[in-house]
N, C-alpha and C. Protein backbone atom coordinates (compact mmCIF):
# COMPACT_ATOMS: atom_id res chain seq x y z
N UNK A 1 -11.31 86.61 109.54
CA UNK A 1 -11.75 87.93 109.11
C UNK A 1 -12.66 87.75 107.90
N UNK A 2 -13.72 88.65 107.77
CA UNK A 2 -14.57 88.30 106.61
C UNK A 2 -14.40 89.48 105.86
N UNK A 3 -14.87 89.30 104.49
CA UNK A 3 -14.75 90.48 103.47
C UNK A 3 -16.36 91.01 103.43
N UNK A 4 -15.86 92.04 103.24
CA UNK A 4 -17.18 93.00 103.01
C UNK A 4 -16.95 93.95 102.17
N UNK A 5 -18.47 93.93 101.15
CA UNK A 5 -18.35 94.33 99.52
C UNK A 5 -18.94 96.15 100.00
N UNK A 6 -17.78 97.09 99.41
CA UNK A 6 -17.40 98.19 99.57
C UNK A 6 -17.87 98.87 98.38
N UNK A 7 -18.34 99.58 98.31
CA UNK A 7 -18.47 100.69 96.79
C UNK A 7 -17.11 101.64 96.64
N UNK A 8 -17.20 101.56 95.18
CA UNK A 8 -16.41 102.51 94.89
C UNK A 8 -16.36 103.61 95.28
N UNK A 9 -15.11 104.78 95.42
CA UNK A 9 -15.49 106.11 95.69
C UNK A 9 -16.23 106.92 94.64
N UNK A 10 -16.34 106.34 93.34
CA UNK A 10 -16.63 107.26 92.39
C UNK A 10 -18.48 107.12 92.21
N UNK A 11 -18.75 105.76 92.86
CA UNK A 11 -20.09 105.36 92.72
C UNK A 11 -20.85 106.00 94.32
N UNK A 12 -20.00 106.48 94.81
CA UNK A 12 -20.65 107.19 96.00
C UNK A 12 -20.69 108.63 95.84
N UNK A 13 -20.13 109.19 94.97
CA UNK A 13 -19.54 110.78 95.00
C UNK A 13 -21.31 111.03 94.02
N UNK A 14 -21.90 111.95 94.77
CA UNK A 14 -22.89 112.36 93.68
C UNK A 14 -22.73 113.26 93.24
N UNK A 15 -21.47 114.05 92.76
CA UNK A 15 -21.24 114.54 91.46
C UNK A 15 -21.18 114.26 90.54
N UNK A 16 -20.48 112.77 90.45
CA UNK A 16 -20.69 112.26 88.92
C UNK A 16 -22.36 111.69 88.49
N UNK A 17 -23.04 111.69 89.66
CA UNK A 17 -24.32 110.55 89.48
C UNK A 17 -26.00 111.38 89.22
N UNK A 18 -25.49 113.05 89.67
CA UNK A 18 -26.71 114.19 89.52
C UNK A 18 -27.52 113.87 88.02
N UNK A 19 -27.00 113.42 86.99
CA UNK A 19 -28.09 113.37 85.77
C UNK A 19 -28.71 112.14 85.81
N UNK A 20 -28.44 110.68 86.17
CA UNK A 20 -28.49 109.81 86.24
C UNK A 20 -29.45 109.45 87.30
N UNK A 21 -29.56 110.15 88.63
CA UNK A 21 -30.19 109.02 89.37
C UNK A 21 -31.79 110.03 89.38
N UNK A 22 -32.07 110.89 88.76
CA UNK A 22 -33.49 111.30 88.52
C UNK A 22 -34.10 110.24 87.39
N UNK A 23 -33.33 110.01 86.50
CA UNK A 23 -33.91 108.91 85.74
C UNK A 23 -34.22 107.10 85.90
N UNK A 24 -32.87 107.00 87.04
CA UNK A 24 -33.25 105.47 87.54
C UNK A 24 -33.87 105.64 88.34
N UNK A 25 -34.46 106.93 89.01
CA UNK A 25 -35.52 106.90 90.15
C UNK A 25 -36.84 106.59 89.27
N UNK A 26 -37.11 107.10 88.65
CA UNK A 26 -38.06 106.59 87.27
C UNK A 26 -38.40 105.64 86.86
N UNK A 27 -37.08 104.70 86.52
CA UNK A 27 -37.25 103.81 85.94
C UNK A 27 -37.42 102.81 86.74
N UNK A 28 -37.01 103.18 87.85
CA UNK A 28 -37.27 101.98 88.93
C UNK A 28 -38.67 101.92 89.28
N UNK A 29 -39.38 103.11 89.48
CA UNK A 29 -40.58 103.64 90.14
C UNK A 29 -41.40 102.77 89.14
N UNK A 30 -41.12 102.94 87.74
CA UNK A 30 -42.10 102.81 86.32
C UNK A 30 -41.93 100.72 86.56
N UNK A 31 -41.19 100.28 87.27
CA UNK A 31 -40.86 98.71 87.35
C UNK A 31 -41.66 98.20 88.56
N UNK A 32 -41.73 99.14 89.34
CA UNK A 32 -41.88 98.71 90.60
C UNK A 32 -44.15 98.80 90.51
N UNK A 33 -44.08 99.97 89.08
CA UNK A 33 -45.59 99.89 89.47
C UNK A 33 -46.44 98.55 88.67
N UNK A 34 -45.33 98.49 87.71
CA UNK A 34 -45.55 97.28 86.92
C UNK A 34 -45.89 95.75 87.57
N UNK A 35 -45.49 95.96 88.72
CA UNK A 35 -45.59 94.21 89.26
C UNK A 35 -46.88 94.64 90.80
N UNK A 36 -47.42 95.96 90.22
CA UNK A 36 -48.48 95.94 91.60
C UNK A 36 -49.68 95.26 90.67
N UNK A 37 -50.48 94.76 91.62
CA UNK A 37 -51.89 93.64 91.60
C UNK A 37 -53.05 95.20 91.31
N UNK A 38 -53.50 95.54 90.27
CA UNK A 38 -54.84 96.87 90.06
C UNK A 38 -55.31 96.28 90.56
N UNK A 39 -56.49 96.51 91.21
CA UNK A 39 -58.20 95.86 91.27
C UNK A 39 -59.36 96.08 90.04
N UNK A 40 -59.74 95.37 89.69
CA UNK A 40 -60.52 95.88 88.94
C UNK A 40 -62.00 96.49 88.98
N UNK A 41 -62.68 97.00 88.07
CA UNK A 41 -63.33 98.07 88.37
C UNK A 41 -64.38 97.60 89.28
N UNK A 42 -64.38 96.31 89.33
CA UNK A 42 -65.97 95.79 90.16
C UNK A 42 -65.72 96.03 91.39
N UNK A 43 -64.07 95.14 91.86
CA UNK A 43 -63.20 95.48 92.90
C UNK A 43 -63.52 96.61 93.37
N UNK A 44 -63.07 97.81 92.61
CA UNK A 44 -62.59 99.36 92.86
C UNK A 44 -64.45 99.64 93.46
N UNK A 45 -65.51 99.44 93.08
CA UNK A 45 -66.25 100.11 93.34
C UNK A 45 -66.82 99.30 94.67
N UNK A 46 -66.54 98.33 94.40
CA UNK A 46 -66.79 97.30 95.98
C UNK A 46 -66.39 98.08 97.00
N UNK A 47 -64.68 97.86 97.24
CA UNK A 47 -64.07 98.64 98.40
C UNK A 47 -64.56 100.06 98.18
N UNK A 48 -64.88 100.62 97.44
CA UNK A 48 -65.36 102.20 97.67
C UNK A 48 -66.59 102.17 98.53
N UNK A 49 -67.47 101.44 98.31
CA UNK A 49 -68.62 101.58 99.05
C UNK A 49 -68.63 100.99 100.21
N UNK A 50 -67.77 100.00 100.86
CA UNK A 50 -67.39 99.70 101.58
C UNK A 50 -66.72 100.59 102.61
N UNK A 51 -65.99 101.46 101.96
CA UNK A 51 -64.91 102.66 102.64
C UNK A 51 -65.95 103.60 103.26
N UNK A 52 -67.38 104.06 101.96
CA UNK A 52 -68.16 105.35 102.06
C UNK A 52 -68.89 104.78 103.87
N UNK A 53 -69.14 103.64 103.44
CA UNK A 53 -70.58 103.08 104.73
C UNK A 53 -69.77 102.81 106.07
N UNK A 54 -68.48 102.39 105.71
CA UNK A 54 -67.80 102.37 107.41
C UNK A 54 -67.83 103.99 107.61
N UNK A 55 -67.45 104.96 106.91
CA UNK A 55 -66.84 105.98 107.44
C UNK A 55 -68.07 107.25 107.88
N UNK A 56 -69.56 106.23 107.22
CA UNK A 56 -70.57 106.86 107.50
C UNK A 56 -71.42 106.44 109.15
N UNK A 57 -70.85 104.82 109.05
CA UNK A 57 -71.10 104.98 110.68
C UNK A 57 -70.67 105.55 111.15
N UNK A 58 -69.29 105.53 111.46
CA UNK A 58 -68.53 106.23 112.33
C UNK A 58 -68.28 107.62 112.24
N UNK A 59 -68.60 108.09 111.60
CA UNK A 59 -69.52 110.07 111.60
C UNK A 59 -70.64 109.78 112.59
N UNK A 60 -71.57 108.97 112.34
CA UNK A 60 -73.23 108.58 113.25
C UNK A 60 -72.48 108.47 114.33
N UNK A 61 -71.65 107.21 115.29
CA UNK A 61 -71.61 107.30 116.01
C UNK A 61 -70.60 108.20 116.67
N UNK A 62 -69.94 108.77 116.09
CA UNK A 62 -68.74 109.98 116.45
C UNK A 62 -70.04 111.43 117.11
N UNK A 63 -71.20 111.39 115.83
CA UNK A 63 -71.95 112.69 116.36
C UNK A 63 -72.99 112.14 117.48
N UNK A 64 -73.45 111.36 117.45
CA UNK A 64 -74.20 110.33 118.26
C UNK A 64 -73.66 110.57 119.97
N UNK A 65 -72.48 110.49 119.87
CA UNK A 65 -71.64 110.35 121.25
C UNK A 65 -71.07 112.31 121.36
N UNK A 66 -71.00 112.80 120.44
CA UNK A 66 -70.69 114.32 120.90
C UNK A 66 -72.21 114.88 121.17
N UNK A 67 -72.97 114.76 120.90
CA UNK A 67 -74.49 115.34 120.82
C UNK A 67 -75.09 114.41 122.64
N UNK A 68 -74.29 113.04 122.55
CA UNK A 68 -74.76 112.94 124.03
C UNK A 68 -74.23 113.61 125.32
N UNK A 69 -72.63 113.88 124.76
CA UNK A 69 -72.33 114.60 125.95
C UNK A 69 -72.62 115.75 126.15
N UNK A 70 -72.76 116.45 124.88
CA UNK A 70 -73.10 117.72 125.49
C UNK A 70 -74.40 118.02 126.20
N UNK A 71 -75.09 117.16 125.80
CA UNK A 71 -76.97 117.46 126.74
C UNK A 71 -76.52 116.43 128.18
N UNK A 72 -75.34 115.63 128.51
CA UNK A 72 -75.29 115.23 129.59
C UNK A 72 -74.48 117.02 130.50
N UNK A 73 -73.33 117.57 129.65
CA UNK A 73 -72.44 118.42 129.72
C UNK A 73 -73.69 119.70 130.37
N UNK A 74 -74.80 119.86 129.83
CA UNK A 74 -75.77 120.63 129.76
C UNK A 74 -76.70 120.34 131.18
N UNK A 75 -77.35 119.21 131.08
CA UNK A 75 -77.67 118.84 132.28
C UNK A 75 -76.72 118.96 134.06
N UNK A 76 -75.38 118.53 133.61
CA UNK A 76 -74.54 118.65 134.88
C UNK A 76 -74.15 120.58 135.43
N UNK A 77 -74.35 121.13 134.43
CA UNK A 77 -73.77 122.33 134.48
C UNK A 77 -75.20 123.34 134.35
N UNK A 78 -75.54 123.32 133.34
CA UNK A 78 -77.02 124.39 133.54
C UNK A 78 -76.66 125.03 131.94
């Protein structure tokens, strides 16, 4: 038989834990942003323009391909 690690009842009851866990949600959050990698600003403006020009083809060819069907849509129908 193996043991298996159980919590207390008092560490499960969130009545006693309502003031407490808005603040270790915090403090965890405030730890957790601490060990993320920023980019820096050369970074930041790299991938931005990178983001602007993919998302500008794909508007071109998104309208590119609605503007063809409809003059095919136009042609088949009248």
């Amino acid at each position: 038989m193996t043991a298996t690690r159980t919590e207390s009842s008092s560490s499960r009851s969130a009545g006693n834990n309502r003031g407490t866990l808005p603040t270790r949600y915090v403090r965890e959050s405030v730890s957790e942003m601490r060990k993320v990698l920023w980019p820096s600003r050369s970074e930041l403006v790299t991938y931005s323009v990178v983001v602007i020009i993919f998302v500008v083809i794909m508007v071109a060819i998104v309208a590119g391909l609605d503007i063809g069907f409809a003059k095919l849509t136009l042609l088949m129908f009248g």
